[in-house]
PDB file of N, CA and C in Angstrom:
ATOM      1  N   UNK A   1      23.143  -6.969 -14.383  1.00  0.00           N
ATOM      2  CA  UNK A   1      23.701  -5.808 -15.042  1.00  0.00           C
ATOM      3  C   UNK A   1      24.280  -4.890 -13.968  1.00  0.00           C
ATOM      4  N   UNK A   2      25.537  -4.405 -13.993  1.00  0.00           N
ATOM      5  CA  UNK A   2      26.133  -3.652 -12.905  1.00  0.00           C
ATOM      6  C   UNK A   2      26.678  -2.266 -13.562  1.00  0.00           C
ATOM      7  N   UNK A   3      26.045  -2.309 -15.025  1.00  0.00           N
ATOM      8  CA  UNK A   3      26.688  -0.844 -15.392  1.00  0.00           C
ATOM      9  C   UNK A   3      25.776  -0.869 -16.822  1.00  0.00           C
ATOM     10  N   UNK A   4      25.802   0.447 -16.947  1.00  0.00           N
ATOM     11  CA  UNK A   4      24.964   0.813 -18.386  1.00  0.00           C
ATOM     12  C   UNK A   4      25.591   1.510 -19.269  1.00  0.00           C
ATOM     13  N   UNK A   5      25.862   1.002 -20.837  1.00  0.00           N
ATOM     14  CA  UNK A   5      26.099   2.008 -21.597  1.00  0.00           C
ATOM     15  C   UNK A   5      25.532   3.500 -21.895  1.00  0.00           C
ATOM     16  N   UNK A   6      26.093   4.178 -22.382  1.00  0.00           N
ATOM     17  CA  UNK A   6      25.662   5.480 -22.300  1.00  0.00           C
ATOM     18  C   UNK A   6      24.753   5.707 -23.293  1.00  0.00           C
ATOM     19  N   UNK A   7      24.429   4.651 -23.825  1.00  0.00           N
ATOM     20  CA  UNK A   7      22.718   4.811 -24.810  1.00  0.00           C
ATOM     21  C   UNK A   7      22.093   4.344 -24.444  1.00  0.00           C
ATOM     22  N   UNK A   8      21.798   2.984 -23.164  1.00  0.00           N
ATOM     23  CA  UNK A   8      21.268   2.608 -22.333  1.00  0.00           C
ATOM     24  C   UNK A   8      20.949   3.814 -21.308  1.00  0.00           C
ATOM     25  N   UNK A   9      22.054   4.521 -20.838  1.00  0.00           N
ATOM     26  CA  UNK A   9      21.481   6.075 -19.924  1.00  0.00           C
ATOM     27  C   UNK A   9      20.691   6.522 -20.278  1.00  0.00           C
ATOM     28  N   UNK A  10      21.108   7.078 -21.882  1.00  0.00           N
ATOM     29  CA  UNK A  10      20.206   8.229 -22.356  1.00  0.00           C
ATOM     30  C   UNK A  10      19.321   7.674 -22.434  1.00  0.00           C
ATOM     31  N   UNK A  11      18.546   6.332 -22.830  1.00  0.00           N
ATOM     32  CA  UNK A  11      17.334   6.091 -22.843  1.00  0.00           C
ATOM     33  C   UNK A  11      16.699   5.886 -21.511  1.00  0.00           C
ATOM     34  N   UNK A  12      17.216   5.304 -20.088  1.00  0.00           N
ATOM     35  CA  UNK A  12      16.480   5.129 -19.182  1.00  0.00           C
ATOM     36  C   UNK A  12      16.233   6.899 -18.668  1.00  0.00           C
ATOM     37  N   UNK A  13      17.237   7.702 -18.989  1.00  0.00           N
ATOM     38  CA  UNK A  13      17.085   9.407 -18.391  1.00  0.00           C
ATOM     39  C   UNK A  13      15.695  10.243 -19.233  1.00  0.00           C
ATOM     40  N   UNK A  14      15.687   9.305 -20.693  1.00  0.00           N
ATOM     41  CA  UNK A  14      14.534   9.818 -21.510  1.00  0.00           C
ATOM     42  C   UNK A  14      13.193   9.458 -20.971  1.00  0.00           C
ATOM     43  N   UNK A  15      13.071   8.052 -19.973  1.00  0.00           N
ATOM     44  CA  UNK A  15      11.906   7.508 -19.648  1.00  0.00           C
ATOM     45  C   UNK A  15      11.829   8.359 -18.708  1.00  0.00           C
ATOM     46  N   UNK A  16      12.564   8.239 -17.773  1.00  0.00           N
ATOM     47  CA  UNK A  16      12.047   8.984 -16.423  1.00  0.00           C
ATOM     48  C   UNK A  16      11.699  10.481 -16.521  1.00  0.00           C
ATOM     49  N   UNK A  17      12.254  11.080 -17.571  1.00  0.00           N
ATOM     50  CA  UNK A  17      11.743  12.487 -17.782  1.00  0.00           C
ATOM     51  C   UNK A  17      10.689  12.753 -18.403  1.00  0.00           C
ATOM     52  N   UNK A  18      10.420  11.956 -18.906  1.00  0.00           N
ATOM     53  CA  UNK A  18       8.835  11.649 -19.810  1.00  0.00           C
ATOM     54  C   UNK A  18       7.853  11.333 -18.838  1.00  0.00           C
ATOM     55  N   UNK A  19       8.430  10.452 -17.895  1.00  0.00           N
ATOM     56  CA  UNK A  19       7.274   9.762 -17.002  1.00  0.00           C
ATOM     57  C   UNK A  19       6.959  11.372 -15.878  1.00  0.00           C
ATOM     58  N   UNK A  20       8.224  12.147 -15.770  1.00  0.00           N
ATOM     59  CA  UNK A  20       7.762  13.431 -14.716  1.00  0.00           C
ATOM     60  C   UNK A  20       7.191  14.520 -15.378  1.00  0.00           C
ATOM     61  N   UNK A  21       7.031  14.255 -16.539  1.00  0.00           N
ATOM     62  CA  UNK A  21       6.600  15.642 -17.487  1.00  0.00           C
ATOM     63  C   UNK A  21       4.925  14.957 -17.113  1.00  0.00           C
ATOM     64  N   UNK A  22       4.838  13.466 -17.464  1.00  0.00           N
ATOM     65  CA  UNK A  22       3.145  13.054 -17.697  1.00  0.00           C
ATOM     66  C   UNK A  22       2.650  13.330 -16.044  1.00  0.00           C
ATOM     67  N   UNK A  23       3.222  12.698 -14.981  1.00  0.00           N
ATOM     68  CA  UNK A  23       2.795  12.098 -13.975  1.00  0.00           C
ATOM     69  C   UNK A  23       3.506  13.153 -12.731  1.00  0.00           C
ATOM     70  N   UNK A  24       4.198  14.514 -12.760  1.00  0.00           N
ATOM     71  CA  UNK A  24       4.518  15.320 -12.216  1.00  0.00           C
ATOM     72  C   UNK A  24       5.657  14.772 -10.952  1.00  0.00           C
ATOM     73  N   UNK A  25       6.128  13.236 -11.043  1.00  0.00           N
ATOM     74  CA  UNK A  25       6.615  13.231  -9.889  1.00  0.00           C
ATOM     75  C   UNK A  25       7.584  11.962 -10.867  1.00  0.00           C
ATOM     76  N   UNK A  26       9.193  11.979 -10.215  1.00  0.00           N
ATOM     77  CA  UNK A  26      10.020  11.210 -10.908  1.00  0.00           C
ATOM     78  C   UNK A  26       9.449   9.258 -10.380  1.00  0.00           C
ATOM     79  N   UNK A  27       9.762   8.486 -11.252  1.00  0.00           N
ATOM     80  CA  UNK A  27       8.898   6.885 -10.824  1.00  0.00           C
ATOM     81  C   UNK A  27       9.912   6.349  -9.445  1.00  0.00           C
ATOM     82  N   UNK A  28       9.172   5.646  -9.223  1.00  0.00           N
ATOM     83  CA  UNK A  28       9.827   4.867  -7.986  1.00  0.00           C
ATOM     84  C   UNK A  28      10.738   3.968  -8.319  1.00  0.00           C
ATOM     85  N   UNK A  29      10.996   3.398  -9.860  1.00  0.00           N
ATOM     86  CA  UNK A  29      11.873   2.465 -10.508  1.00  0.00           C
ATOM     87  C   UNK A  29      11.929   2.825 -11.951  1.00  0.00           C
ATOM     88  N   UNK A  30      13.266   2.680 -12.339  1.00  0.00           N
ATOM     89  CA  UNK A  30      13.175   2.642 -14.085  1.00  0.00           C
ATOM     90  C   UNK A  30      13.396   1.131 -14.896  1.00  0.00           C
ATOM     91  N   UNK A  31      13.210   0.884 -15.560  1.00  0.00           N
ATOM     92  CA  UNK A  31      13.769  -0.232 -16.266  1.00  0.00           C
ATOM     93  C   UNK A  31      14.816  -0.362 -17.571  1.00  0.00           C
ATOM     94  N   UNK A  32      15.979  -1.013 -17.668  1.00  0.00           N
ATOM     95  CA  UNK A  32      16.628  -0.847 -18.789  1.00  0.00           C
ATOM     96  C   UNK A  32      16.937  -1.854 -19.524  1.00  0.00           C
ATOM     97  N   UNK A  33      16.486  -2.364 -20.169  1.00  0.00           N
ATOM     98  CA  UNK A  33      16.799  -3.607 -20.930  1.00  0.00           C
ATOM     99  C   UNK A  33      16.753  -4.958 -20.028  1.00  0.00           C
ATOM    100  N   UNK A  34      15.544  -4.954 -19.295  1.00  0.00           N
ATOM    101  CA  UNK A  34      14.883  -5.870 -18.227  1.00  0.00           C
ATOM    102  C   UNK A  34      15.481  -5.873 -16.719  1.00  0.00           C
ATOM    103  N   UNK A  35      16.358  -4.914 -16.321  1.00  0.00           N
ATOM    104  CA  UNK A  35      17.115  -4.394 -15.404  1.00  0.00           C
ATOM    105  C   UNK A  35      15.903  -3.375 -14.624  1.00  0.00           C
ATOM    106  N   UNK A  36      15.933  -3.700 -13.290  1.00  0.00           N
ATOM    107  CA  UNK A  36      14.890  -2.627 -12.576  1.00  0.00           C
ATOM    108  C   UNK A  36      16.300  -2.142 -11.965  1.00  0.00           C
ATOM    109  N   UNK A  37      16.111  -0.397 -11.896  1.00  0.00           N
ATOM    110  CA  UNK A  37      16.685   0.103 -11.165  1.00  0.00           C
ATOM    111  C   UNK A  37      15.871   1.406 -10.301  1.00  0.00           C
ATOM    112  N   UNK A  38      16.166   1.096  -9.001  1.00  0.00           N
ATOM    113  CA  UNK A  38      15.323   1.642  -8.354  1.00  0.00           C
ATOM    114  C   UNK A  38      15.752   3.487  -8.135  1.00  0.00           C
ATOM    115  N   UNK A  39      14.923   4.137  -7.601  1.00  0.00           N
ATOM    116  CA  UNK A  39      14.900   5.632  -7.288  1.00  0.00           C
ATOM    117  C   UNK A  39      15.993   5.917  -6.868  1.00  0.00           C
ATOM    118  N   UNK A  40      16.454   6.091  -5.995  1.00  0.00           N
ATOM    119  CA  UNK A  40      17.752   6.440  -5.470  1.00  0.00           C
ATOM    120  C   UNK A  40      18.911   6.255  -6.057  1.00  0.00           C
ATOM    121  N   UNK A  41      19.010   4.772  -6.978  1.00  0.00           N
ATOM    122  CA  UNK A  41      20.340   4.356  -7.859  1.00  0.00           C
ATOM    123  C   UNK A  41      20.031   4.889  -8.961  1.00  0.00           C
ATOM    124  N   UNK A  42      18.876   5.282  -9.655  1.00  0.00           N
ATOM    125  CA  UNK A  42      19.161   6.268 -10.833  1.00  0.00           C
ATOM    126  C   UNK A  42      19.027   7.617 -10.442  1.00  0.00           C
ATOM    127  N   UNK A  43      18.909   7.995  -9.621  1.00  0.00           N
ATOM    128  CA  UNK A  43      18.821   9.778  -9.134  1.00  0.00           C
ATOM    129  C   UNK A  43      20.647   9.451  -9.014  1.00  0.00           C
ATOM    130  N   UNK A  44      21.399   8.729  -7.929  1.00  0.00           N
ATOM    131  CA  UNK A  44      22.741   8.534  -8.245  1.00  0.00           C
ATOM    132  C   UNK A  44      23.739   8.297  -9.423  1.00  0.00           C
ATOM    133  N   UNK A  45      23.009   7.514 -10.232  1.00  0.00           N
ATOM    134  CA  UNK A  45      23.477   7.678 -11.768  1.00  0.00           C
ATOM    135  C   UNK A  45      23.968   9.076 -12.181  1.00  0.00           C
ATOM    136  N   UNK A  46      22.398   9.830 -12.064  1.00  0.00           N
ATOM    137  CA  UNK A  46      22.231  10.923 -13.123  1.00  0.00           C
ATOM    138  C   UNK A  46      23.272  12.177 -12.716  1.00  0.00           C
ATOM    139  N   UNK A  47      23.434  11.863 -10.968  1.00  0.00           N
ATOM    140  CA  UNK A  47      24.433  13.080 -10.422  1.00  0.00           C
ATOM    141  C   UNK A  47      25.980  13.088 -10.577  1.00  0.00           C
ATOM    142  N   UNK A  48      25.977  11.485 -10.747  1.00  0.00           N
ATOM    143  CA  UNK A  48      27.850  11.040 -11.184  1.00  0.00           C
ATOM    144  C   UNK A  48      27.695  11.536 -12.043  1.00  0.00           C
ATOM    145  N   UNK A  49      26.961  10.919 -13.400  1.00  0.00           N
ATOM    146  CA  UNK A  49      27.051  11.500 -15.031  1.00  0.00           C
ATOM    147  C   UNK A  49      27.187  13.084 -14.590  1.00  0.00           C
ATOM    148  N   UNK A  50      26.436  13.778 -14.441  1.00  0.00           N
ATOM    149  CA  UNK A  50      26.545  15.353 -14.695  1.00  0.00           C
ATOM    150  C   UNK A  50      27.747  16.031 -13.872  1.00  0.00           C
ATOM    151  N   UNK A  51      28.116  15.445 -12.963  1.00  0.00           N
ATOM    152  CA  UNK A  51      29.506  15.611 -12.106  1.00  0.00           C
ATOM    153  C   UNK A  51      30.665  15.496 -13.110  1.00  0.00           C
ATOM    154  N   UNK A  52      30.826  14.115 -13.742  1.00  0.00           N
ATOM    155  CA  UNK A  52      31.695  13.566 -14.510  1.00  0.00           C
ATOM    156  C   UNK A  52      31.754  14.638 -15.491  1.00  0.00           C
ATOM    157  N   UNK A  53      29.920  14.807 -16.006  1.00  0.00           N
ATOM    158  CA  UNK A  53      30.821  15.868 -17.360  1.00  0.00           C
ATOM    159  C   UNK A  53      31.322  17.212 -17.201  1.00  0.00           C
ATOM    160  N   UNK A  54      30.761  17.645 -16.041  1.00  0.00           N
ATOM    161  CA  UNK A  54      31.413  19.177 -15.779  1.00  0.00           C
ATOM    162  C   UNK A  54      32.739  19.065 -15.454  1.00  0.00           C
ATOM    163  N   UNK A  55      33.352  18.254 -14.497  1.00  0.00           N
ATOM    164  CA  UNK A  55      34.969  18.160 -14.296  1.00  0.00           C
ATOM    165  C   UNK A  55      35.396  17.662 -15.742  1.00  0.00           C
ATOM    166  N   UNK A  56      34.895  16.595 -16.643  1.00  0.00           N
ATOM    167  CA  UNK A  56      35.347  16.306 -16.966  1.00  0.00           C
ATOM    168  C   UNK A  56      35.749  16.874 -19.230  1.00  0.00           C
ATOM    169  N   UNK A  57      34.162  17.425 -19.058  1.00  0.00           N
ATOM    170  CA  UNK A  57      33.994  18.349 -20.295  1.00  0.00           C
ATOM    171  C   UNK A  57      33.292  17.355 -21.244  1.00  0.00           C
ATOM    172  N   UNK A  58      33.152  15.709 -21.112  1.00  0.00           N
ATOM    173  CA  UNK A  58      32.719  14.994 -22.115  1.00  0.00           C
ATOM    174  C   UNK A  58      31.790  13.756 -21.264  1.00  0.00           C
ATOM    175  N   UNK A  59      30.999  12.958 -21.727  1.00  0.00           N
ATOM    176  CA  UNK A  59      30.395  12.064 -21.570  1.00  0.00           C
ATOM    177  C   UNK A  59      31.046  10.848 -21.155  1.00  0.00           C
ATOM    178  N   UNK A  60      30.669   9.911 -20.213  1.00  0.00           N
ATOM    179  CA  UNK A  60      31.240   8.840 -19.722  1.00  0.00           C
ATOM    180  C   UNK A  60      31.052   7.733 -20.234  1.00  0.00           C
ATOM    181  N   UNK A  61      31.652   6.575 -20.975  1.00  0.00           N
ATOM    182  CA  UNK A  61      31.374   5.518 -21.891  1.00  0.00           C
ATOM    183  C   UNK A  61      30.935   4.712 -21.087  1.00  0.00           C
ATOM    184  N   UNK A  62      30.500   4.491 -20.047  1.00  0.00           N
ATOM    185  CA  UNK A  62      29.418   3.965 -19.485  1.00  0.00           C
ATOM    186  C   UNK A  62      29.190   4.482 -17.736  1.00  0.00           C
ATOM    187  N   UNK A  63      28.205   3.773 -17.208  1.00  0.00           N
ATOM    188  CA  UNK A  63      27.625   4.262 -16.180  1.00  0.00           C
ATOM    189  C   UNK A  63      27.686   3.292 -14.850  1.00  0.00           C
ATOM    190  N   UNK A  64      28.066   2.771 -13.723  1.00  0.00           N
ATOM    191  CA  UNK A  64      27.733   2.064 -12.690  1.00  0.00           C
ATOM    192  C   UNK A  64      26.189   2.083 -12.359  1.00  0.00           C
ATOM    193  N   UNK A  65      26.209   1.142 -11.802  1.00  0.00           N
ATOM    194  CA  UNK A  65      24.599   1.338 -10.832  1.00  0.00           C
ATOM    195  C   UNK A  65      24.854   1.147  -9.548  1.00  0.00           C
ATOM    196  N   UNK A  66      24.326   1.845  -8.748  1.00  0.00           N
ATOM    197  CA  UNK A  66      24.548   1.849  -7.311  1.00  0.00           C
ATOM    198  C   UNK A  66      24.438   2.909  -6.799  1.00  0.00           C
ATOM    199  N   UNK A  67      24.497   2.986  -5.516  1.00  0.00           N
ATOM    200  CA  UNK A  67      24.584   4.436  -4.651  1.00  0.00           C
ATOM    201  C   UNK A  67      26.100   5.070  -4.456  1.00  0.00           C
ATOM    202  N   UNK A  68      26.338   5.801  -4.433  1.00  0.00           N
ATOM    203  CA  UNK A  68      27.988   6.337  -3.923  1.00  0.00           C
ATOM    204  C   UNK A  68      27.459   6.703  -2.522  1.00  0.00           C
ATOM    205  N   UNK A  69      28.909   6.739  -1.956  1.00  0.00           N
ATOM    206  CA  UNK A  69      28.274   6.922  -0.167  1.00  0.00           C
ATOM    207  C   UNK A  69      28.583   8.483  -0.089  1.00  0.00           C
ATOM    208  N   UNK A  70      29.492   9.369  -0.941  1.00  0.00           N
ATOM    209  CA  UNK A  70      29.570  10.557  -0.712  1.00  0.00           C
ATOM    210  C   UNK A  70      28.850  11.516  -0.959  1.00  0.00           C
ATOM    211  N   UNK A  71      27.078  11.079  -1.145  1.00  0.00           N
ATOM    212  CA  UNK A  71      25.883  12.137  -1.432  1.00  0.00           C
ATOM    213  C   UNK A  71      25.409  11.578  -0.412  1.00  0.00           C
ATOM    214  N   UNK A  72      24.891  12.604   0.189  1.00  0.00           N
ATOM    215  CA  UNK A  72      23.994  12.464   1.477  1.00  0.00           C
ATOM    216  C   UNK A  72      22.667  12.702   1.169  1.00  0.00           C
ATOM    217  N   UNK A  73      21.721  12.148   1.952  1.00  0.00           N
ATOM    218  CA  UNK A  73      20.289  11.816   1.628  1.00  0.00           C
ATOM    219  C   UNK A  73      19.755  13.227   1.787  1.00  0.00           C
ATOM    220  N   UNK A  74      18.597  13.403   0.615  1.00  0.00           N
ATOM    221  CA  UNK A  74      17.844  14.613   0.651  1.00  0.00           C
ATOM    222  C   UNK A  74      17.026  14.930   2.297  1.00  0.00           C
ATOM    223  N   UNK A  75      17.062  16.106   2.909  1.00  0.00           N
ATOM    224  CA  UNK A  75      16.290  16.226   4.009  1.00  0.00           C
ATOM    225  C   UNK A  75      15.160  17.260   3.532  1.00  0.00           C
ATOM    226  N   UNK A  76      13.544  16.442   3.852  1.00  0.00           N
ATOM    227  CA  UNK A  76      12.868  17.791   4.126  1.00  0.00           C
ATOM    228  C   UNK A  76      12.843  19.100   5.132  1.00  0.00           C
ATOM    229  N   UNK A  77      13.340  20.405   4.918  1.00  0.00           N
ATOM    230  CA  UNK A  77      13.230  21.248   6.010  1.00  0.00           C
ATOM    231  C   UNK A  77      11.838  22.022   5.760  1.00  0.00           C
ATOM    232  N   UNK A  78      11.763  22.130   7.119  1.00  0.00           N
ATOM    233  CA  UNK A  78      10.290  23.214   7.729  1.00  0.00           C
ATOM    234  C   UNK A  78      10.630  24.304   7.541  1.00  0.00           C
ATOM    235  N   UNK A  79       9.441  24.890   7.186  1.00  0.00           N
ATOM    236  CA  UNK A  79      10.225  26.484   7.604  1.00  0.00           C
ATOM    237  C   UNK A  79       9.066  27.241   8.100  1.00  0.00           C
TER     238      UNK A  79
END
């Protein structure tokens, strides 16, 4: 599977928000219709989708899986 419909999204975005409401921390993998997709490629999902709809004003008829190279990795800072 290299892309998800957008009722396939909404349901893997429904698990993982369910799983951080129970378990306080987002999962290390989601699953979508026997598809593992790991942490980083659905945290990347979820930031295209919400990118897409603000430029774009509407929902995307489906979704890639993968990383984009133009988000740079979260850093912890000290302070």
């Amino acid at each position: 599977m290299e892309s998800l419909t957008l009722e396939q999204y909404r349901r893997m975005v429904e698990k993982v928000l369910e799983f951080k409401r129970l378990n306080g921390d987002l999962p290390n993998y989601a699953v979508v219709d026997g598809c593992r997709i790991g942490k980083r490629e659905y945290i990347d999902m979820i930031e295209r989708v919400n990118k897409f709809f603000l430029e774009m004003g509407r929902n995307p008829g489906s979704v890639d899986i993968g990383p984009i190279d133009d988000v740079s990795a979260v850093e912890k800072i000290s302070i």
